[in-house]
N, C-alpha and C. Protein backbone atom coordinates (compact mmCIF):
# COMPACT_ATOMS: atom_id res chain seq x y z
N UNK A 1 -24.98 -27.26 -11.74
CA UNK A 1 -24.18 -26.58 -12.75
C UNK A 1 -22.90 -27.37 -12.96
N UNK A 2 -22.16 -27.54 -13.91
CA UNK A 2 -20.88 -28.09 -14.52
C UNK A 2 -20.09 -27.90 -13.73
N UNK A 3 -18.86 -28.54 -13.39
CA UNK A 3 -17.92 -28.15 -12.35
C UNK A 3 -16.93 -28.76 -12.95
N UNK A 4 -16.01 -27.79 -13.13
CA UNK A 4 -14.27 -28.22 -13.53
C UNK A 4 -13.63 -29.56 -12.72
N UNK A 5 -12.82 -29.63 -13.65
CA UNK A 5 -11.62 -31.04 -12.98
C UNK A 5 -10.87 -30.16 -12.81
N UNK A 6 -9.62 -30.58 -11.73
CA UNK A 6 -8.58 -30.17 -11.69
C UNK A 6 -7.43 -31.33 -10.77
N UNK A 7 -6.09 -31.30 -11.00
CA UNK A 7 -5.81 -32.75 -10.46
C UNK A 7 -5.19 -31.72 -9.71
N UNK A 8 -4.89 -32.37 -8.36
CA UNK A 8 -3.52 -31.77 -7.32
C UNK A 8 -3.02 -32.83 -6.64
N UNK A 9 -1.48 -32.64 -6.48
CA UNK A 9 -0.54 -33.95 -5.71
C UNK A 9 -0.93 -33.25 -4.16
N UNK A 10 -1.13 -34.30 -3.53
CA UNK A 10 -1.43 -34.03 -2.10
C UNK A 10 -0.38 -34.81 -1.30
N UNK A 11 0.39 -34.77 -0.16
CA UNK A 11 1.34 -35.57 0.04
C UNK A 11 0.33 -36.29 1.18
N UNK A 12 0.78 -37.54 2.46
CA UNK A 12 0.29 -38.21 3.39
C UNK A 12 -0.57 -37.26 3.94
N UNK A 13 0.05 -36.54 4.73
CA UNK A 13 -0.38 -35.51 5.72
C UNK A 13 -1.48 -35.02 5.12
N UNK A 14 -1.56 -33.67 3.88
CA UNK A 14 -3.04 -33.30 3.40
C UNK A 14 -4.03 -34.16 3.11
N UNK A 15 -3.78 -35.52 2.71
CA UNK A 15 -4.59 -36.50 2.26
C UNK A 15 -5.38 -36.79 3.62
N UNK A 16 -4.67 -37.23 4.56
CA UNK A 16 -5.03 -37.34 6.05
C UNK A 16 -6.34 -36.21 6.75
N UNK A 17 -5.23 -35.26 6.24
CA UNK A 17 -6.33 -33.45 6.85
C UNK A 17 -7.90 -33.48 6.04
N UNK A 18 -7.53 -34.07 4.87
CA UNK A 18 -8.63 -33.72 3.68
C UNK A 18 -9.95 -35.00 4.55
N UNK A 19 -9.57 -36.22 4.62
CA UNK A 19 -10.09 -37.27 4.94
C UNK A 19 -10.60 -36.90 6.40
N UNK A 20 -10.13 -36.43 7.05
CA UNK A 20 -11.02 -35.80 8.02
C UNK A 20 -11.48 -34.82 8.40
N UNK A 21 -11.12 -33.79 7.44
CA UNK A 21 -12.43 -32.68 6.89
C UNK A 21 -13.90 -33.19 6.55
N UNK A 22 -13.54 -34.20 5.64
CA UNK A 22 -14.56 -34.81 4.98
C UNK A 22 -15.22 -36.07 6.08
N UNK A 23 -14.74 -36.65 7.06
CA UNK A 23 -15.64 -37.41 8.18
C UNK A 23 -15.90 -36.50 9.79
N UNK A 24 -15.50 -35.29 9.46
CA UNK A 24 -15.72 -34.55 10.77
C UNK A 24 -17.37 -33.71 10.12
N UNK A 25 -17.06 -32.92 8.94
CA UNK A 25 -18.54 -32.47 8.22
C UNK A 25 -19.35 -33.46 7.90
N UNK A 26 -18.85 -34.71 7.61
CA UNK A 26 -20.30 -35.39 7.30
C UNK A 26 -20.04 -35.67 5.91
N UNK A 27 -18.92 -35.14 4.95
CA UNK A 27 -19.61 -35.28 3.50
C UNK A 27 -19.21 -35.93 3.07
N UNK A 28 -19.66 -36.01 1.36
CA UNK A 28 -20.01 -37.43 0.33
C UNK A 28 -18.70 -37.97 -0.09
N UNK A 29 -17.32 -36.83 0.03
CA UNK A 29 -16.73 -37.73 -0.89
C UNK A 29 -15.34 -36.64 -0.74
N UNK A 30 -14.19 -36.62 -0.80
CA UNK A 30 -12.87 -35.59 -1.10
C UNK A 30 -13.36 -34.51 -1.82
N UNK A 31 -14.25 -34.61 -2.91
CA UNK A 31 -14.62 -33.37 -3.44
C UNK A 31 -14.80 -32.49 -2.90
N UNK A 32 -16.38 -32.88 -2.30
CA UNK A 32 -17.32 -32.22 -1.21
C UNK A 32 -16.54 -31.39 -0.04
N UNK A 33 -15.09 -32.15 0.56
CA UNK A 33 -14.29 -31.73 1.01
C UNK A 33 -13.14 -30.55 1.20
N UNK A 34 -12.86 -30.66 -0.39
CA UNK A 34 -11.65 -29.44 -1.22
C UNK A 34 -12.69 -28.40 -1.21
N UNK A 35 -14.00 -28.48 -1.54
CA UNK A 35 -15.33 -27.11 -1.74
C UNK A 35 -15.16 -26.55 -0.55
N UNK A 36 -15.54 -27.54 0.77
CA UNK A 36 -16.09 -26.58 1.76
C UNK A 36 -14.32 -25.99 2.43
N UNK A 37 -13.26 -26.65 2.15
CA UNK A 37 -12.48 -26.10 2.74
C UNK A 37 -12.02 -24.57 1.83
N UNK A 38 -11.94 -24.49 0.24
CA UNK A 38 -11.73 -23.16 -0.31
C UNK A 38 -13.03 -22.51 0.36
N UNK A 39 -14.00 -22.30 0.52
CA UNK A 39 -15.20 -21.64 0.75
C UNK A 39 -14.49 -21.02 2.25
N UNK A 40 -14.25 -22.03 2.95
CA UNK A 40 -13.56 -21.20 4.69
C UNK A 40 -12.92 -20.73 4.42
N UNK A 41 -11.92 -21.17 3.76
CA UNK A 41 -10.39 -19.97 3.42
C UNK A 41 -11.01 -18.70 2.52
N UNK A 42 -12.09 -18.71 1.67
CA UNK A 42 -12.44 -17.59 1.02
C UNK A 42 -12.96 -17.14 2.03
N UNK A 43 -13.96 -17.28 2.95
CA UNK A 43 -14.69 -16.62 3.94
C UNK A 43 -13.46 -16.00 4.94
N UNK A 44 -12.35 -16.35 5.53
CA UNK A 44 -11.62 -15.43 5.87
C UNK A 44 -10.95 -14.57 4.87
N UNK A 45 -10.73 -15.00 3.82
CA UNK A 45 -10.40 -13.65 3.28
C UNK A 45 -10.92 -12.98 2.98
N UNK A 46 -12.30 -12.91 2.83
CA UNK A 46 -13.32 -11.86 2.53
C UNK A 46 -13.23 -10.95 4.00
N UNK A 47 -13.28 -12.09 5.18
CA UNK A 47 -13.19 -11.11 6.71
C UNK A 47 -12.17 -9.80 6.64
N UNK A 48 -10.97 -10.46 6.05
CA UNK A 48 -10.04 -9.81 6.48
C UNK A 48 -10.17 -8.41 5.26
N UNK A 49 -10.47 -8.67 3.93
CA UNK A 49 -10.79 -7.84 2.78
C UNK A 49 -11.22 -6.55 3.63
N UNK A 50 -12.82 -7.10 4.03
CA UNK A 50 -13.35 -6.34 5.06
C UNK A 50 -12.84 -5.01 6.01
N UNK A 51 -12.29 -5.41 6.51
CA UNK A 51 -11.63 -4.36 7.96
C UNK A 51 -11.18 -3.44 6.98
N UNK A 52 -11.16 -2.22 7.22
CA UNK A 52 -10.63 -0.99 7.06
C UNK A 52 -10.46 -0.42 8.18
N UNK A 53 -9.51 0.85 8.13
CA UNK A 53 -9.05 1.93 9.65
C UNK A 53 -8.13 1.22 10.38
N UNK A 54 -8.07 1.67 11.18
CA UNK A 54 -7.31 1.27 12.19
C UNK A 54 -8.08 0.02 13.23
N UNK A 55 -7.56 -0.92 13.16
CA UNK A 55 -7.93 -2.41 13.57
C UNK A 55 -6.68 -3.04 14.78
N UNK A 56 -7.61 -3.08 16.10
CA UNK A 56 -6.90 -4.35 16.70
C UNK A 56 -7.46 -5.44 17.50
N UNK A 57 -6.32 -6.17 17.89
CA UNK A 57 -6.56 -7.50 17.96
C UNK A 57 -5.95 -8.68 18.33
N UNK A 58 -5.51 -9.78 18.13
CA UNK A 58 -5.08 -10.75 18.43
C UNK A 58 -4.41 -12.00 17.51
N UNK A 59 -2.91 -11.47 17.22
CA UNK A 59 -2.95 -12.43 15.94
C UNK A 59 -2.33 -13.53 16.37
N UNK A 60 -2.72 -14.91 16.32
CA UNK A 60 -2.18 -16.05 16.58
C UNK A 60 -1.66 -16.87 15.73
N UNK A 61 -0.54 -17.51 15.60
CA UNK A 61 0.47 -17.96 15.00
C UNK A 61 0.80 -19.75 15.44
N UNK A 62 0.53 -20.97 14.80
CA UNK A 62 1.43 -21.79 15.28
C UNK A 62 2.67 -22.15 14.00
N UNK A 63 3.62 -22.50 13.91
CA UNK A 63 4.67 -22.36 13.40
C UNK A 63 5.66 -23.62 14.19
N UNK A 64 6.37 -24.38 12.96
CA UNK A 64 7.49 -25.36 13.20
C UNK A 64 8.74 -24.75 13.32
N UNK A 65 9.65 -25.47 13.55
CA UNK A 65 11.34 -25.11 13.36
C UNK A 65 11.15 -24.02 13.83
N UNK A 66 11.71 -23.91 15.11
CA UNK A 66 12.07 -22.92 15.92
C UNK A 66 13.89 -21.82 15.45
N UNK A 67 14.14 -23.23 15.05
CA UNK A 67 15.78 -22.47 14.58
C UNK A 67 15.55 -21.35 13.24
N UNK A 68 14.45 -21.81 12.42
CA UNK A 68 14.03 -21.34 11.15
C UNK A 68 13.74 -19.62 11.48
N UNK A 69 14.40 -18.43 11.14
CA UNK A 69 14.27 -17.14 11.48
C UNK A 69 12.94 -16.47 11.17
N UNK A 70 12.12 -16.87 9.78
CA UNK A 70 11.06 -16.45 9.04
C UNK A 70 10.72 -15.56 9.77
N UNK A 71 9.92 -15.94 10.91
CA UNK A 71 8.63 -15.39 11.74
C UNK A 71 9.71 -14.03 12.83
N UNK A 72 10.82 -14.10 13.27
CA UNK A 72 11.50 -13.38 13.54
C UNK A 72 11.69 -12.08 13.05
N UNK A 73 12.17 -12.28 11.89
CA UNK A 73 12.22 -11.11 10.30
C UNK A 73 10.52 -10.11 9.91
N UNK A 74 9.82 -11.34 10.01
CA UNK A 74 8.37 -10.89 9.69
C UNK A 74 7.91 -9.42 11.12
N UNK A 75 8.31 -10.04 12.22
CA UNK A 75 7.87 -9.53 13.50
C UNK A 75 8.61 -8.18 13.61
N UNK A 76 10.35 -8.56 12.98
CA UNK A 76 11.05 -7.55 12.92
C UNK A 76 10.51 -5.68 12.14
N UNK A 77 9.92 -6.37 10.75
CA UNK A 77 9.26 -5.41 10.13
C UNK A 77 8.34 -4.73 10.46
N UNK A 78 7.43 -5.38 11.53
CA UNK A 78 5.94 -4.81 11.90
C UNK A 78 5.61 -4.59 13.02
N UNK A 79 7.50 -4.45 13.85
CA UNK A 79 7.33 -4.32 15.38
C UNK A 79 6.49 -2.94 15.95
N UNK A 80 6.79 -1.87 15.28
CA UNK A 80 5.70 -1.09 15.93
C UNK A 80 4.32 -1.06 15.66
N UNK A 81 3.94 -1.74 15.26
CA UNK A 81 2.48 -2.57 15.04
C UNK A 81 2.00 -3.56 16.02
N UNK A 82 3.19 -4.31 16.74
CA UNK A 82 2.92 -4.99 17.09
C UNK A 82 2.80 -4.90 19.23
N UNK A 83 1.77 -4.37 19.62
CA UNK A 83 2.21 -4.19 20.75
C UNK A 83 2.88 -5.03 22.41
N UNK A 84 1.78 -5.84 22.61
CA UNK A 84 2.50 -7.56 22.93
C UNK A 84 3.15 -8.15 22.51
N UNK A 85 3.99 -9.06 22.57
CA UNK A 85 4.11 -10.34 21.96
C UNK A 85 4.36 -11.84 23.14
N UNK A 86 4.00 -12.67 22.81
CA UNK A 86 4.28 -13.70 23.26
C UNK A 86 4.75 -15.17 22.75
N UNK A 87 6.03 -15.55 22.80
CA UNK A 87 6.56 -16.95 22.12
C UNK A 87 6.17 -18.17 23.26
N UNK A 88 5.97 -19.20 22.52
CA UNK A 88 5.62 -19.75 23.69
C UNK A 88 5.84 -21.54 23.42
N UNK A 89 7.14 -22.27 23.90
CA UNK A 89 7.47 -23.92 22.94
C UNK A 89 6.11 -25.02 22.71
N UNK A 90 5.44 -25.00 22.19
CA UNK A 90 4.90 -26.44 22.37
C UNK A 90 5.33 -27.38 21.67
N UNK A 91 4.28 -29.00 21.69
CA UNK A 91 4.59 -29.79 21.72
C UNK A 91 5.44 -30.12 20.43
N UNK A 92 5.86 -31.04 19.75
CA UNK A 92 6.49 -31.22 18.67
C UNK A 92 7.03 -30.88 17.82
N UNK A 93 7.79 -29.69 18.61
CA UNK A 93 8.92 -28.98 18.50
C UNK A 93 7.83 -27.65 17.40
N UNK A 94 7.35 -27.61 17.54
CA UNK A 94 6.06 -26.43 17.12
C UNK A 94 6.42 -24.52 18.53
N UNK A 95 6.13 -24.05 17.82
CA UNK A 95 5.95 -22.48 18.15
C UNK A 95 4.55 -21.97 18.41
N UNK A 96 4.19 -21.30 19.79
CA UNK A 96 3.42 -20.38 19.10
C UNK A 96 3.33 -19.01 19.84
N UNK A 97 2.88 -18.51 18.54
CA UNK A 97 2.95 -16.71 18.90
C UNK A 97 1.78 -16.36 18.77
N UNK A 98 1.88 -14.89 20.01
CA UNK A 98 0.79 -14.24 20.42
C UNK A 98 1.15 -12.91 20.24
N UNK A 99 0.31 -12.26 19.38
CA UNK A 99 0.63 -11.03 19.40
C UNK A 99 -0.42 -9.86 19.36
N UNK A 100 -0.43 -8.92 20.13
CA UNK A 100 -1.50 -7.79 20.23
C UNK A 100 -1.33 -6.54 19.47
N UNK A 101 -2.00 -7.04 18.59
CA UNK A 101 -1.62 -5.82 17.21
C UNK A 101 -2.77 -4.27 17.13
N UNK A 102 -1.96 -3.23 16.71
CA UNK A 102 -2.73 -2.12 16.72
C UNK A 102 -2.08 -1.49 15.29
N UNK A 103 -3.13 -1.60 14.41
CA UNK A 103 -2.27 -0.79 13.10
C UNK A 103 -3.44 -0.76 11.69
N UNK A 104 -3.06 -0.14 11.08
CA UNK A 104 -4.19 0.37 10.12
C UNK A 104 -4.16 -0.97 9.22
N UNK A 105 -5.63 -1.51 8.76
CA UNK A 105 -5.85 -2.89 8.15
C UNK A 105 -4.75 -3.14 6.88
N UNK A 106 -4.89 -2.27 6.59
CA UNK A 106 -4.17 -2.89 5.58
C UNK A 106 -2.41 -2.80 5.76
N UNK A 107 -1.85 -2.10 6.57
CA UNK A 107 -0.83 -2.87 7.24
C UNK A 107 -1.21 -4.55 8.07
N UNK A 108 -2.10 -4.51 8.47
CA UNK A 108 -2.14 -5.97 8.77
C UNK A 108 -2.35 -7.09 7.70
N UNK A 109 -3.38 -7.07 7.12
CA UNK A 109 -3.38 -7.60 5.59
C UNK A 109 -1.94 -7.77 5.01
N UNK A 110 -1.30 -6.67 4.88
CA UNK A 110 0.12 -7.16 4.58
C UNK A 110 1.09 -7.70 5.17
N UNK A 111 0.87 -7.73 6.26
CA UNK A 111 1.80 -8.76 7.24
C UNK A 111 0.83 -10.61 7.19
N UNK A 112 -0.27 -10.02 7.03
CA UNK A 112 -0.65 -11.55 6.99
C UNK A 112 -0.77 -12.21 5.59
N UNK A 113 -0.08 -11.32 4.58
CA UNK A 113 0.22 -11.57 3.67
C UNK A 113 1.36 -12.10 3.58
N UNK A 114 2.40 -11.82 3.94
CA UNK A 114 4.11 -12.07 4.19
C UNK A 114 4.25 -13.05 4.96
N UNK A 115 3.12 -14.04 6.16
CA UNK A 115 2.88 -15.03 6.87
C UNK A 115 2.65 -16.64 5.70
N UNK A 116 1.50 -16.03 5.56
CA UNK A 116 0.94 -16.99 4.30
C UNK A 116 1.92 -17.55 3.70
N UNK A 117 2.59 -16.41 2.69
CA UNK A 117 3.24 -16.83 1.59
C UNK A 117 4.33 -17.32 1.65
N UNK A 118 5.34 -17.30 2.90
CA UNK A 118 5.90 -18.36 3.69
C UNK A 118 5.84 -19.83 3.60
N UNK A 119 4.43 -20.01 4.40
CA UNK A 119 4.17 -21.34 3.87
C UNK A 119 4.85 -22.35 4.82
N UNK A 120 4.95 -21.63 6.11
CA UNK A 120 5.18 -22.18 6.96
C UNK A 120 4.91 -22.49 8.45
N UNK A 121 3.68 -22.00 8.42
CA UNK A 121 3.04 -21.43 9.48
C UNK A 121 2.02 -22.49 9.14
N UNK A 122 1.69 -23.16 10.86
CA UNK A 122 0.41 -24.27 10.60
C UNK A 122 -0.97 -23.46 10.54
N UNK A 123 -0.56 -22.56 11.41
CA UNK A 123 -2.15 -21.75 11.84
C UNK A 123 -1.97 -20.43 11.92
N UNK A 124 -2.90 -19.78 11.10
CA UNK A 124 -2.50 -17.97 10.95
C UNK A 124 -4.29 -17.59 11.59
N UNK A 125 -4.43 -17.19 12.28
CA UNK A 125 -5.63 -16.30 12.50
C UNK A 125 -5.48 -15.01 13.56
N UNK A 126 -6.44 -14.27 13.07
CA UNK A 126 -6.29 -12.81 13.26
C UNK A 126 -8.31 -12.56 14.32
N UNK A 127 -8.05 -12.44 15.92
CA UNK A 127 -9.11 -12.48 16.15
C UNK A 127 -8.95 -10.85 16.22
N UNK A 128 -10.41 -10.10 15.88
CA UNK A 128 -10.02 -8.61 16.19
C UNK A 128 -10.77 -8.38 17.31
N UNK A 129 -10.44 -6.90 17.95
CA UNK A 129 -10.77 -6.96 18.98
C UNK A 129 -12.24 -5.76 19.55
């Protein structure tokens, strides 16, 4: 079937990520690449679409700039949601958080909405439990 063009500026780094998306799967070409990676990111959001009720779990976080408050503010809003937490320094001056969440889905959906759109966070996943 026909398939759209579309151009996007990619800086070093995504070009890098994309290029070994595309030699870790095996496939033909950057295209083949940009497909299967929207398809994963759609497949978690369909996961997360999914959940209804009351949902918990395990939300893991890696995150740069430690001085940067974002993830602070975010945690601030959804602290009684949030029953654990754990900060924890790694390497290259990177963050990461652990947190044991108990709260109705779509309060979570919206916190992992307010993560996302940030846009600063390397790694957002939500294992449930």
């Amino acid at each position: 079937r026909p398939m759209g063009i579309v151009s996007v500026s990619l800086n070093d780094d995504n070009l890098a990520a994309l290029d070994l998306i595309q030699k870790t799967y095996g496939l033909s070409g950057r295209s083949e690449a940009v497909r299967t990676s929207i398809n994963a990111a759609l497949a978690e959001i369909r996961e997360i679409e999914r959940m209804e009720g009351t949902v918990e779990g395990v939300l893991i976080i890696v995150r740069g700039n430690h001085a940067d408050p974002w993830m602070s503010l975010i945690q601030a809003r959804y602290e009684r949601h949030i029953k654990t937490q754990m900060h924890s320094h790694l390497q290259c001056h990177k963050c990461l958080e652990v947190m044991v969440m108990s709260c109705d889905a779509e309060v979570l959906t919206s916190m992992l909405r307010e993560i996302h759109a940030e846009g600063k966070a390397d790694y957002v996943k939500f294992v449930r439990g």
